[in-house]
N, C-alpha and C. Protein backbone atom coordinates (compact mmCIF):
# COMPACT_ATOMS: atom_id res chain seq x y z
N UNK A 1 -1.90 9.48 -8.99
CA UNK A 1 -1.98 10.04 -7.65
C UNK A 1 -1.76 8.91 -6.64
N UNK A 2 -0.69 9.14 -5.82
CA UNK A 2 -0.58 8.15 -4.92
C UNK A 2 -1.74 7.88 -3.66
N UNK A 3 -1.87 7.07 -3.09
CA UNK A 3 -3.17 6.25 -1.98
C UNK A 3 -2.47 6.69 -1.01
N UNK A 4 -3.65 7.22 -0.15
CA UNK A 4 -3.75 7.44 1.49
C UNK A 4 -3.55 5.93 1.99
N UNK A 5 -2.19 5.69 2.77
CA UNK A 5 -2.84 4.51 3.57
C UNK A 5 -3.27 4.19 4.82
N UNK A 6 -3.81 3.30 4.89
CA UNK A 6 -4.79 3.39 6.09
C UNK A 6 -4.36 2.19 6.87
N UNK A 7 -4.25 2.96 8.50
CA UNK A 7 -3.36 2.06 9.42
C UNK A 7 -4.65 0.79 10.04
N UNK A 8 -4.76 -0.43 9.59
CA UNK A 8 -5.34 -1.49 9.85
C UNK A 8 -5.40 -1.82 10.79
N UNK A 9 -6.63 -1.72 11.90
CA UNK A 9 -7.08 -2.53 13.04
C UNK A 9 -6.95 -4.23 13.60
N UNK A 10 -5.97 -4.61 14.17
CA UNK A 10 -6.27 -6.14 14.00
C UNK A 10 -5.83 -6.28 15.36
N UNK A 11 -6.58 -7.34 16.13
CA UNK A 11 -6.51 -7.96 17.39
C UNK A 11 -6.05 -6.94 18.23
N UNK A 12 -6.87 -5.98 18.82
CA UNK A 12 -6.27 -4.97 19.77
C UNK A 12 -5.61 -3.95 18.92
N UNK A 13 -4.63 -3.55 18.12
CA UNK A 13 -3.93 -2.89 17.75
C UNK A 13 -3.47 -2.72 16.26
N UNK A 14 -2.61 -2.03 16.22
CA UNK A 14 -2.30 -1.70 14.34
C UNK A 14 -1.41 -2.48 14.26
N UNK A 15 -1.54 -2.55 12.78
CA UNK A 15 -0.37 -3.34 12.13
C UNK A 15 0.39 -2.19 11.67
N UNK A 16 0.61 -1.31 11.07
CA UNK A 16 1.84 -0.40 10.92
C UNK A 16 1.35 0.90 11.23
N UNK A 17 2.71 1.49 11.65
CA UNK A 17 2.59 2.81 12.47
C UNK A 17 2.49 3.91 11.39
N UNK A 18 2.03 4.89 12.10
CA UNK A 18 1.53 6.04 11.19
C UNK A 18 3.02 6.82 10.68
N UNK A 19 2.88 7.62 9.51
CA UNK A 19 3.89 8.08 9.47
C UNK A 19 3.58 9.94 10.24
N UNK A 20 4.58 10.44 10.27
CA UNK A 20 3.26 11.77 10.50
C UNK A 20 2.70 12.64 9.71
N UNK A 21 1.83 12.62 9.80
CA UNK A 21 1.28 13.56 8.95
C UNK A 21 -0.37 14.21 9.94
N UNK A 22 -0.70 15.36 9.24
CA UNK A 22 -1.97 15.75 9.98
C UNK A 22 -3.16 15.09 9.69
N UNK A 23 -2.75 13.86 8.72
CA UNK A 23 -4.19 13.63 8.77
C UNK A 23 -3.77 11.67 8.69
N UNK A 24 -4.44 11.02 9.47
CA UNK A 24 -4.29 9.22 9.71
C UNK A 24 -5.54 9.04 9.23
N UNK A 25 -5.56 8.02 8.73
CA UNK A 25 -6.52 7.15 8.26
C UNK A 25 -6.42 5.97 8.95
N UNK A 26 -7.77 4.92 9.75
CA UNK A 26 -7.48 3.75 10.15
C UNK A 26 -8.52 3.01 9.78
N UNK A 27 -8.37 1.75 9.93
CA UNK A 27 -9.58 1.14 9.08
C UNK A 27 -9.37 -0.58 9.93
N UNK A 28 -10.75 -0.96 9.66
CA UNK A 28 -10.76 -2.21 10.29
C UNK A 28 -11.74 -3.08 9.12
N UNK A 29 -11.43 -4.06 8.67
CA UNK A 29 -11.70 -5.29 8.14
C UNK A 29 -12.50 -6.36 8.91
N UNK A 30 -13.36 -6.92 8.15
CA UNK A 30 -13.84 -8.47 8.32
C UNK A 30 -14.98 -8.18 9.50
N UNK A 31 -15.84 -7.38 9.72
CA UNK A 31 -16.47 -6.53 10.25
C UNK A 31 -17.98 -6.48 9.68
N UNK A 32 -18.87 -7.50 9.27
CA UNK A 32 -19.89 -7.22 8.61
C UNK A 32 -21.58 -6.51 9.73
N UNK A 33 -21.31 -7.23 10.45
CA UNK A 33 -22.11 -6.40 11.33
C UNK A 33 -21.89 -5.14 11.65
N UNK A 34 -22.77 -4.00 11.43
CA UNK A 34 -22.53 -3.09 11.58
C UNK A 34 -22.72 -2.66 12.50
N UNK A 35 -22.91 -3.03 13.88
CA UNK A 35 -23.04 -2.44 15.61
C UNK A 35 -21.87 -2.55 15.76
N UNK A 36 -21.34 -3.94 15.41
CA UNK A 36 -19.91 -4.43 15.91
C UNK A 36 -18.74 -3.52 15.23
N UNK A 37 -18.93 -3.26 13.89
CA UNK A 37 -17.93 -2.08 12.97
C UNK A 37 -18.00 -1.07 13.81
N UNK A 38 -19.18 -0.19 14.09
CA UNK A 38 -19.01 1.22 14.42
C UNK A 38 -17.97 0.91 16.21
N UNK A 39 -18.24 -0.05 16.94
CA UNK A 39 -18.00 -0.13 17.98
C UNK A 39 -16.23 -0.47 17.58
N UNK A 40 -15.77 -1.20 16.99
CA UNK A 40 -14.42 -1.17 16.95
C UNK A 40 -13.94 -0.01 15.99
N UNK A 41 -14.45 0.33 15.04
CA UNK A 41 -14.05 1.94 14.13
C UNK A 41 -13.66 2.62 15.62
N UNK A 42 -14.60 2.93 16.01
CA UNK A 42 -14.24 3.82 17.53
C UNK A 42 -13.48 3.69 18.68
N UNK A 43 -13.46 2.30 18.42
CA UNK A 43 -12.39 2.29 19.43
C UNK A 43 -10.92 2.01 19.34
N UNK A 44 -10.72 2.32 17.34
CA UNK A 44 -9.02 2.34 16.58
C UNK A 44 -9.43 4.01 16.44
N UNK A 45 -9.89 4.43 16.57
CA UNK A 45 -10.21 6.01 16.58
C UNK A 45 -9.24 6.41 17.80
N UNK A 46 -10.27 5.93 18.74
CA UNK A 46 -9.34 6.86 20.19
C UNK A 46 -8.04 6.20 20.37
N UNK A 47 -7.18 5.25 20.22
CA UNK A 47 -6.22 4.49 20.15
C UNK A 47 -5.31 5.35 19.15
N UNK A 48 -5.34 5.90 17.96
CA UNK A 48 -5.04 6.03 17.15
C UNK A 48 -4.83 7.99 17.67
N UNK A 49 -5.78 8.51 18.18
CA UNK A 49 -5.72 9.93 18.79
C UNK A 49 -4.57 10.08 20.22
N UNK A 50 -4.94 8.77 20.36
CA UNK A 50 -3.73 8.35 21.94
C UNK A 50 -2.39 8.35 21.16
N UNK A 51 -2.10 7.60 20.44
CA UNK A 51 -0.42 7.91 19.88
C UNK A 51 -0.54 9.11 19.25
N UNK A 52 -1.15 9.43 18.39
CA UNK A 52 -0.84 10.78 17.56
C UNK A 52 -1.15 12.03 18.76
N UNK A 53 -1.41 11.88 19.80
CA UNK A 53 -1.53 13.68 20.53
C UNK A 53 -0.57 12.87 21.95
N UNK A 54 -0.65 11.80 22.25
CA UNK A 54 -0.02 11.47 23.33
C UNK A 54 -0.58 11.62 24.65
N UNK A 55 -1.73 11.71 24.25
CA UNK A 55 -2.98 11.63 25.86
C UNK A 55 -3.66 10.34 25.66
N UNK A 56 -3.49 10.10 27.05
CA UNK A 56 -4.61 8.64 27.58
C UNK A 56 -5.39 8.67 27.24
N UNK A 57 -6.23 7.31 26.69
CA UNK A 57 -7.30 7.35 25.93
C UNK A 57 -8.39 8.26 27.07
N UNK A 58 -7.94 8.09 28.10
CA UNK A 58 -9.77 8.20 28.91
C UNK A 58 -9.59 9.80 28.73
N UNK A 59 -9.13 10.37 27.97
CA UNK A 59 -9.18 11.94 27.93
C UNK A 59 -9.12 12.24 26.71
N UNK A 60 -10.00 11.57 26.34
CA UNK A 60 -10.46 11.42 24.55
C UNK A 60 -11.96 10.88 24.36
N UNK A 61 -12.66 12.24 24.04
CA UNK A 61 -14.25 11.58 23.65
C UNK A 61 -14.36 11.82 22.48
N UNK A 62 -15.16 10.66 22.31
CA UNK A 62 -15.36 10.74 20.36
C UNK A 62 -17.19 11.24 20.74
N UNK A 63 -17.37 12.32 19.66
CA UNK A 63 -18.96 12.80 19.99
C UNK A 63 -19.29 12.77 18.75
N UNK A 64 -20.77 13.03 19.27
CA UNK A 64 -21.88 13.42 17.51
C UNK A 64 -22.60 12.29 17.53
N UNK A 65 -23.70 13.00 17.60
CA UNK A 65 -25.02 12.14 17.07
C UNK A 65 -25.12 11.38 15.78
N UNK A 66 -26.07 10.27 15.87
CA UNK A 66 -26.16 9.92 14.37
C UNK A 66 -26.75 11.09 13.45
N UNK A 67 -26.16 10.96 12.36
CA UNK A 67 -26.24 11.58 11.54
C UNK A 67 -25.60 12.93 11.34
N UNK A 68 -24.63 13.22 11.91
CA UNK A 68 -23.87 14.49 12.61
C UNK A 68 -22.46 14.34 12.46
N UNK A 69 -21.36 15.07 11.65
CA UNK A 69 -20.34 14.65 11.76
C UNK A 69 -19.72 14.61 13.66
N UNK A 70 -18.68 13.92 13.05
CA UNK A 70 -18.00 13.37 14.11
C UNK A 70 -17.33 13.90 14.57
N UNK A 71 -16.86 13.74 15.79
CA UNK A 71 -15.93 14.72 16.30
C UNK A 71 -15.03 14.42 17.48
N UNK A 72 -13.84 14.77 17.74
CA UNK A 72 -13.05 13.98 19.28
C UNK A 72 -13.01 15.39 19.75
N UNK A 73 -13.24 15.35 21.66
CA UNK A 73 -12.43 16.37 22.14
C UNK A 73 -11.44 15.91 23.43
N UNK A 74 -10.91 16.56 23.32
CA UNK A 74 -9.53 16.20 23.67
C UNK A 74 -9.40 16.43 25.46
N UNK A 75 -8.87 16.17 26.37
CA UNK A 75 -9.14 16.91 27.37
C UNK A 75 -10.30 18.28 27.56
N UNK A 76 -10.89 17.85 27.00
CA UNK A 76 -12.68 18.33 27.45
C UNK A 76 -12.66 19.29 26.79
N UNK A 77 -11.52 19.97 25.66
CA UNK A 77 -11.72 21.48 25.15
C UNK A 77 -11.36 21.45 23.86
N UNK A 78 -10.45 20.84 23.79
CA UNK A 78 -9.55 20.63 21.90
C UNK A 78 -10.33 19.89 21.37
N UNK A 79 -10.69 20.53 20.01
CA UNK A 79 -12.27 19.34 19.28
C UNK A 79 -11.31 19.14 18.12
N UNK A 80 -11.08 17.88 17.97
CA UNK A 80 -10.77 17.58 15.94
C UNK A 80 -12.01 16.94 15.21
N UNK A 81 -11.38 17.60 14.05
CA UNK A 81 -12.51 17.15 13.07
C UNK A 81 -12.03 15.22 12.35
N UNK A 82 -13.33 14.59 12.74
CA UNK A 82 -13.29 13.30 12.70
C UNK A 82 -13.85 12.63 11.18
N UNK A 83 -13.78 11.73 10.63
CA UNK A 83 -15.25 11.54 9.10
C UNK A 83 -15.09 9.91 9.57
N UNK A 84 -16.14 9.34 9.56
CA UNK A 84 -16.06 7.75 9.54
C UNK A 84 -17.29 7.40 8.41
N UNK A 85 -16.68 5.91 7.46
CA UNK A 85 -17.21 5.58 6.81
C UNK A 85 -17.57 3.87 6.68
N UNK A 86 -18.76 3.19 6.41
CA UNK A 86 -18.77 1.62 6.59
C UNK A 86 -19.34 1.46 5.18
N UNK A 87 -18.93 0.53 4.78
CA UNK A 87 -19.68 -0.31 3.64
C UNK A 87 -18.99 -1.69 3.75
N UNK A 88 -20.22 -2.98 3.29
CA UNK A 88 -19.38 -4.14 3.46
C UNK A 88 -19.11 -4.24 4.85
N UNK A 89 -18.00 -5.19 4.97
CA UNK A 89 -17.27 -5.76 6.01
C UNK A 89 -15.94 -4.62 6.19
N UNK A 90 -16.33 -3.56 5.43
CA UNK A 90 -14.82 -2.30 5.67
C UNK A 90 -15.59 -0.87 6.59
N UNK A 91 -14.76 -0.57 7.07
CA UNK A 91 -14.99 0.68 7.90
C UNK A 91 -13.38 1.00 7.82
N UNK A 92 -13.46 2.33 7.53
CA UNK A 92 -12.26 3.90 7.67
C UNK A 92 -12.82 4.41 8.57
N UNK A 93 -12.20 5.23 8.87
CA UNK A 93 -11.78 6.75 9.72
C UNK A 93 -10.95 7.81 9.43
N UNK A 94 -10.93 8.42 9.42
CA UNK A 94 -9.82 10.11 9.36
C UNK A 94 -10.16 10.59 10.16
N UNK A 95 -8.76 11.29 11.06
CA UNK A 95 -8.81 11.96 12.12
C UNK A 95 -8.01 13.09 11.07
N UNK A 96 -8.12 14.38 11.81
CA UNK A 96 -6.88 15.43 11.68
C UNK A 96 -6.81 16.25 12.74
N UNK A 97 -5.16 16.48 12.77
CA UNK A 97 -4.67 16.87 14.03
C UNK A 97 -4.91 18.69 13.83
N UNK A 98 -4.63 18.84 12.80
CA UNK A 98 -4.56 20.36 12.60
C UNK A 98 -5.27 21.29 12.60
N UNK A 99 -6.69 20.96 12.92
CA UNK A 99 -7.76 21.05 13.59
C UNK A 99 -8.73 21.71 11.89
N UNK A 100 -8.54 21.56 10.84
CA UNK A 100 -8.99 21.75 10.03
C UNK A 100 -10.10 20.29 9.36
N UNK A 101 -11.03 20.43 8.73
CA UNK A 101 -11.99 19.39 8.94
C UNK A 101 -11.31 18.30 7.73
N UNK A 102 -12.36 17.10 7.79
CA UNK A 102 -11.84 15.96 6.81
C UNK A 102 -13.26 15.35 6.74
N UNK A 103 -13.22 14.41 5.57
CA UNK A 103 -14.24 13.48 4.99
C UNK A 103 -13.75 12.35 4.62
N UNK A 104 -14.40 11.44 4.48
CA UNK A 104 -13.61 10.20 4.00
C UNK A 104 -15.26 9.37 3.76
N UNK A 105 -14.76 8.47 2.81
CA UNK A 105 -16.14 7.37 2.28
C UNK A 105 -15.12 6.10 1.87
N UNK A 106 -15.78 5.59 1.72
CA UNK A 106 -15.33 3.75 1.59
C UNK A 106 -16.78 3.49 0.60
N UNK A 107 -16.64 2.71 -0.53
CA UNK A 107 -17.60 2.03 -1.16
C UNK A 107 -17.02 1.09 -1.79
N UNK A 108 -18.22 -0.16 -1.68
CA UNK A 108 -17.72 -1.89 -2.64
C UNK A 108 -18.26 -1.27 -3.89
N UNK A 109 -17.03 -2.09 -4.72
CA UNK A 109 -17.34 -2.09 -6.00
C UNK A 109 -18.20 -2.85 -6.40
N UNK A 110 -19.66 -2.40 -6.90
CA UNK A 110 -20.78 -3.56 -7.29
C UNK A 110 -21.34 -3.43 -8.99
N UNK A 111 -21.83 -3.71 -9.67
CA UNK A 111 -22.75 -3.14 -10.47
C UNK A 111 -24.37 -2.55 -10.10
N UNK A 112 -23.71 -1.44 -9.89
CA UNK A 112 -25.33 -0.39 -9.55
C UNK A 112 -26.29 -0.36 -10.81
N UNK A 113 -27.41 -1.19 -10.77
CA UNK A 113 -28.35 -1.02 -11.71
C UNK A 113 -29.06 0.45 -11.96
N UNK A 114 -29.16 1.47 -11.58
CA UNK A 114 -29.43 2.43 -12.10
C UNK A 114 -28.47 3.90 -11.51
N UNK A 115 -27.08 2.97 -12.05
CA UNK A 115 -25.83 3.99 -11.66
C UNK A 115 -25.89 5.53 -13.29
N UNK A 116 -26.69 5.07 -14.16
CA UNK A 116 -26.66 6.15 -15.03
C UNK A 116 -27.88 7.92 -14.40
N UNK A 117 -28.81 6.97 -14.11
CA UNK A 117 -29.73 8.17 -12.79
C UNK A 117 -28.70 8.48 -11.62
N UNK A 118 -28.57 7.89 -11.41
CA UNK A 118 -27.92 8.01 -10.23
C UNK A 118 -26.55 8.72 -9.88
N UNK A 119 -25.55 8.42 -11.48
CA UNK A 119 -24.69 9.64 -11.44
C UNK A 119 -25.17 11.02 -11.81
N UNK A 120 -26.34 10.82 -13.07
CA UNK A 120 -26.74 12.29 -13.64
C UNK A 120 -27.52 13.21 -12.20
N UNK A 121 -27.78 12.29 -11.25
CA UNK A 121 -28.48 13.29 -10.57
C UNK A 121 -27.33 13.78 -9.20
N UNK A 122 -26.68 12.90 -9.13
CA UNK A 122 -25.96 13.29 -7.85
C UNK A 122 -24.15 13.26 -7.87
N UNK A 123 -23.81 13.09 -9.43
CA UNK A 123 -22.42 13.19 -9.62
C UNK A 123 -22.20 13.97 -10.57
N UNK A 124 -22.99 14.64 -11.15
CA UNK A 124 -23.10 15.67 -12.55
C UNK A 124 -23.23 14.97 -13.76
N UNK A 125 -23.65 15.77 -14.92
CA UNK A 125 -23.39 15.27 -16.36
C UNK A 125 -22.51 15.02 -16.83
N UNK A 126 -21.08 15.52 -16.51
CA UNK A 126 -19.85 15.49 -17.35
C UNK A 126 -19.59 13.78 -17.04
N UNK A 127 -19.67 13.92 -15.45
CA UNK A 127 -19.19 11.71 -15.05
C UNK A 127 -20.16 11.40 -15.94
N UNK A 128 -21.48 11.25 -15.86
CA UNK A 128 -22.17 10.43 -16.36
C UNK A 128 -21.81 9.93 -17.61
N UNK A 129 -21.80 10.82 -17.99
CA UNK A 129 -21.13 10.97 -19.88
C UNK A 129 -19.83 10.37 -19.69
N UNK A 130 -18.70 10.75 -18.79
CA UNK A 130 -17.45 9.59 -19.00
C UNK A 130 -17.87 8.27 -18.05
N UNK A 131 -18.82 8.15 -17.65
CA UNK A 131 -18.93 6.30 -16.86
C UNK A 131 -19.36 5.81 -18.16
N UNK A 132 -20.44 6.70 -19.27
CA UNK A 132 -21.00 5.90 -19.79
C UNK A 132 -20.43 4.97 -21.19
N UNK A 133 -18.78 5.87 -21.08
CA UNK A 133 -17.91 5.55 -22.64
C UNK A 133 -17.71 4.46 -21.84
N UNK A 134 -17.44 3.65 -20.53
CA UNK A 134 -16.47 2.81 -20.29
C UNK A 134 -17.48 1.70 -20.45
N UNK A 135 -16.33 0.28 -20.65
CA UNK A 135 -16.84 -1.21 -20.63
C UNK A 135 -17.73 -1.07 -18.89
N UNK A 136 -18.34 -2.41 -18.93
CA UNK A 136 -19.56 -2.55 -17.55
C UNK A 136 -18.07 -3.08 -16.45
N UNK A 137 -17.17 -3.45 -16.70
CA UNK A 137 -16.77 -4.27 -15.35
C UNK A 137 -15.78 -2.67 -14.84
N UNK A 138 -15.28 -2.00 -15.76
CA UNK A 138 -14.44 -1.23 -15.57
C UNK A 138 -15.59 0.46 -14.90
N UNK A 139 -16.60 0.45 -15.44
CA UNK A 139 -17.64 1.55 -15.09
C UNK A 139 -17.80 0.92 -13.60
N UNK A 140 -18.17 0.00 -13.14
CA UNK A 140 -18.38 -0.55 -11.69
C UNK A 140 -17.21 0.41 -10.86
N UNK A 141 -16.21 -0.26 -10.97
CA UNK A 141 -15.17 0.67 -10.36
C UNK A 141 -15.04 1.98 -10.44
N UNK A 142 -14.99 2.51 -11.44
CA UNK A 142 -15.18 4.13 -12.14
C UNK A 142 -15.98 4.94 -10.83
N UNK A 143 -17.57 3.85 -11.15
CA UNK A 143 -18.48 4.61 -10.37
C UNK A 143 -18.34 4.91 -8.62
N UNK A 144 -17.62 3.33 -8.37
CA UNK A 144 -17.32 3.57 -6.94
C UNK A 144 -16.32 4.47 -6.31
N UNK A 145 -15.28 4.92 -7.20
CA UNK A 145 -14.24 5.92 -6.91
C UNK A 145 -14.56 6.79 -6.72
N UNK A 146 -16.03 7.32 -8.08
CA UNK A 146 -16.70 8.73 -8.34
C UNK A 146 -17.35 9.17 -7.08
N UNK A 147 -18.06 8.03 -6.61
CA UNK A 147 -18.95 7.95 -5.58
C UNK A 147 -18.36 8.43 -4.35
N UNK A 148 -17.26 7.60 -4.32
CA UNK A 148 -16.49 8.03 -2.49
C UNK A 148 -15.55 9.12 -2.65
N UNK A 149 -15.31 9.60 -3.87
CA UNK A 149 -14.71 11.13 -3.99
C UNK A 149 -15.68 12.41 -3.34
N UNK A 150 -17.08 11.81 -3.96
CA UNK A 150 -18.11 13.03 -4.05
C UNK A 150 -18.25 12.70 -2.61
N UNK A 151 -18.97 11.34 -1.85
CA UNK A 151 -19.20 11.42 -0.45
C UNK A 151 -18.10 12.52 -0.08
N UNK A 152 -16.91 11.54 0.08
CA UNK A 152 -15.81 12.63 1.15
C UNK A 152 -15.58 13.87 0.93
N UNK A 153 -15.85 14.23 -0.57
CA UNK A 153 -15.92 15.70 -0.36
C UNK A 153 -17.11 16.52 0.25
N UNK A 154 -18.15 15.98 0.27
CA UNK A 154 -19.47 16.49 0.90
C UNK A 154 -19.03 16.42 2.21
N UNK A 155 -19.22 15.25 2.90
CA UNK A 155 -18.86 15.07 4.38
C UNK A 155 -17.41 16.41 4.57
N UNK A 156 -16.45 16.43 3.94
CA UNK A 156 -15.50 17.39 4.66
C UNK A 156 -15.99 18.60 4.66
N UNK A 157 -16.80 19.35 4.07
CA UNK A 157 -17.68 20.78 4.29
C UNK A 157 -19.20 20.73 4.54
N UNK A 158 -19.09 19.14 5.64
CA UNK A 158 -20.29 19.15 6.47
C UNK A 158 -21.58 19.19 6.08
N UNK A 159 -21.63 18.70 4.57
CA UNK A 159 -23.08 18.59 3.60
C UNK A 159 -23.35 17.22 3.47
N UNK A 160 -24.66 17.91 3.49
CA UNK A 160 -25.12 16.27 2.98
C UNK A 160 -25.39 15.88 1.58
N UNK A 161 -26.26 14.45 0.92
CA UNK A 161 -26.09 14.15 0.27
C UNK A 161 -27.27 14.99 -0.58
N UNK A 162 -27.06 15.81 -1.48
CA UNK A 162 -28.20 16.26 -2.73
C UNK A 162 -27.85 16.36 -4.13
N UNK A 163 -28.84 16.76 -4.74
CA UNK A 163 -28.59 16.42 -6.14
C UNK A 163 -27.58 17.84 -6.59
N UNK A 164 -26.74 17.26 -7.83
CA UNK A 164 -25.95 17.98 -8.31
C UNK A 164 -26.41 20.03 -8.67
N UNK A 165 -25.69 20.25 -8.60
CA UNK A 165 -25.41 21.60 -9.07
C UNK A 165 -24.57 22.55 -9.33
N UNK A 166 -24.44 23.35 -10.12
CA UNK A 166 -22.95 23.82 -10.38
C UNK A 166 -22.54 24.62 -9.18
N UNK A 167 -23.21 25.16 -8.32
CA UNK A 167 -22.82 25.38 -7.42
C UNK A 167 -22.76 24.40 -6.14
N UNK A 168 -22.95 23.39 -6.22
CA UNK A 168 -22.70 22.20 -5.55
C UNK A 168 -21.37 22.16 -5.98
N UNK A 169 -20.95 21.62 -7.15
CA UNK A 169 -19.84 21.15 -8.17
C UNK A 169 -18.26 22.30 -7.41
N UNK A 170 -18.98 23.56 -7.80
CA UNK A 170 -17.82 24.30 -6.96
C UNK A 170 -17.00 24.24 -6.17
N UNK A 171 -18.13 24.16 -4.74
CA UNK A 171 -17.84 24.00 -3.54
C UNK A 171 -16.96 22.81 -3.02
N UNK A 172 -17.63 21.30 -3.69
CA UNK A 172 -16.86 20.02 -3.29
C UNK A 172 -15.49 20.09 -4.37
N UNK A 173 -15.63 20.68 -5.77
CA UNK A 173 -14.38 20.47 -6.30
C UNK A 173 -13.41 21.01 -5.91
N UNK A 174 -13.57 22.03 -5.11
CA UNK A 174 -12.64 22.52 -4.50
C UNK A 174 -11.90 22.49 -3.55
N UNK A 175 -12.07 20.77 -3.12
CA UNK A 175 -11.83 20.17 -1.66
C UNK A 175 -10.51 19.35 -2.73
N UNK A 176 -9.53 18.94 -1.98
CA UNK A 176 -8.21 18.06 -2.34
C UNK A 176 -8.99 17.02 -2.00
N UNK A 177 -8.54 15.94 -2.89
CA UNK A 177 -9.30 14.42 -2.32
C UNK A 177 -8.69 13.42 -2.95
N UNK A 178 -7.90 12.87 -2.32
CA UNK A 178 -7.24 11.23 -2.26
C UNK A 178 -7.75 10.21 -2.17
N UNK A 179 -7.56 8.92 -3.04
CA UNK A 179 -7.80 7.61 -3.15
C UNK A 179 -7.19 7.14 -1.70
N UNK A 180 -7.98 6.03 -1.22
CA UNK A 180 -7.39 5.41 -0.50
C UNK A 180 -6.66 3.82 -0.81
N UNK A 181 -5.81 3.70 -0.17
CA UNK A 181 -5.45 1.91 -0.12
C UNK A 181 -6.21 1.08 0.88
N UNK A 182 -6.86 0.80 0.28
CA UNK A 182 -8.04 -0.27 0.19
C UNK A 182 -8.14 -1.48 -0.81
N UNK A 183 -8.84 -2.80 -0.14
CA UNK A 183 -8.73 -4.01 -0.87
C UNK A 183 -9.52 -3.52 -1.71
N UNK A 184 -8.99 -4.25 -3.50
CA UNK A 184 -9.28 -3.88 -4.40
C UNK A 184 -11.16 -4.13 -4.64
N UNK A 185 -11.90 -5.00 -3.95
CA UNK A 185 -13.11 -4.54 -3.86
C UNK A 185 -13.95 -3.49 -3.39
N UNK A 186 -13.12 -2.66 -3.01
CA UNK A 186 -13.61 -1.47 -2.41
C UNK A 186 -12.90 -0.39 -3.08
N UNK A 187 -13.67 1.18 -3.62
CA UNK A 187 -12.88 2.18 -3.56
C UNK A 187 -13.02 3.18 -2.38
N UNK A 188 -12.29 4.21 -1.73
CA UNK A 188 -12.52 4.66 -0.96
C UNK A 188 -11.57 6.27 -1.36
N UNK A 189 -12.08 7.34 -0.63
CA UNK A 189 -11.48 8.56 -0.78
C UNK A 189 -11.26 9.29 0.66
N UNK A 190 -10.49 10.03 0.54
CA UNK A 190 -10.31 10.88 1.51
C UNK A 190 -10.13 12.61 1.64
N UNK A 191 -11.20 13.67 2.01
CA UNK A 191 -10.81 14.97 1.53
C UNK A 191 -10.59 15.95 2.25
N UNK A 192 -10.03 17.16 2.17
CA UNK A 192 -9.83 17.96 3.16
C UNK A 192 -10.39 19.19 3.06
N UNK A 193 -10.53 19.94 3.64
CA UNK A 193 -10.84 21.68 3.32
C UNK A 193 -9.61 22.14 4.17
């Protein structure tokens, strides 16, 4: 499956232009503070809504409380559905134009000491059982892919994080969800409804 790529924040502006499509991904690097991430995530957000709709930024609010998905409206009435994600020194974004919602997660690849609880309860039995055939350096990664699949599919039908269920399982498997291109310490996903 080919990678979402994600248009990179650097000194004011992007390094490559979007192609079109309804849904951009942007992302900013080298960012470990996280006041300072969310504050530039947001502000390659509205930059990024300014070329893709072609309105001045100042007629672009990005809203939502913490803990609340995200959201832009557009000249005070057109709302798109927004997903932003930080881990590390990385922060994404997904916007979509088509006014249908999106999710997106970013996670570093680490060794999670109690990634076997931790998938059985919140990624199902079937992963658990395939993280657990794999070698430890290659399960690290496994798990972080698993991980930012399941986030972004939760976040795109506006759920939060709980423990597995087959009717959990349903609902998110039934979301499309793309890898992103991201530095190889990180996996990241992107999903749609």
């Amino acid at each position: 499956m080919a990678s979402v790529p994600v248009r990179w924040w650097a000194e004011g502006g992007f390094i490559v232009e979007p192609a079109p499509t309804p849904v951009h991904v942007v992302g900013v690097r080298g960012q470990s503070d996280r006041a300072t991430a969310r504050r530039t995530i947001r502000t390659a957000l509205v930059v990024a809504l300014a070329q893709a709709t072609g309105l001045p930024t100042e007629r672009i609010v990005l809203c939502g409380a913490p803990g609340e998905a995200p959201y832009a409206l557009l000249d005070g009435s057109r709302r798109l559905s927004l997903s932003i994600s930080h881990d590390g020194d990385l922060s994404v974004a997904a916007l979509r134009l088509d006014g249908g919602a999106v999710g997106i997660d970013v996670m570093q690849v680490n060794d999670v000491p109690d990634w076997q609880v931790v998938a059985h309860d919140y990624l199902g039995p079937a992963c658990a059982v395939a993280l657990a055939r794999l070698p430890a350096p290659a399960r690290a990664a496994a798990f972080a892919r698993a991980w930012s699949e399941h986030e972004a599919r939760l976040k795109s039908r506006g759920l939060g994080l709980e423990e597995w269920t087959d009717g959990l399982a349903a609902a998110v498997n039934a979301c499309p969800c793309w890898p992103l291109a991201v530095p190889q310490a990180y996996a990241g996903s992107v999903a749609l409804v």
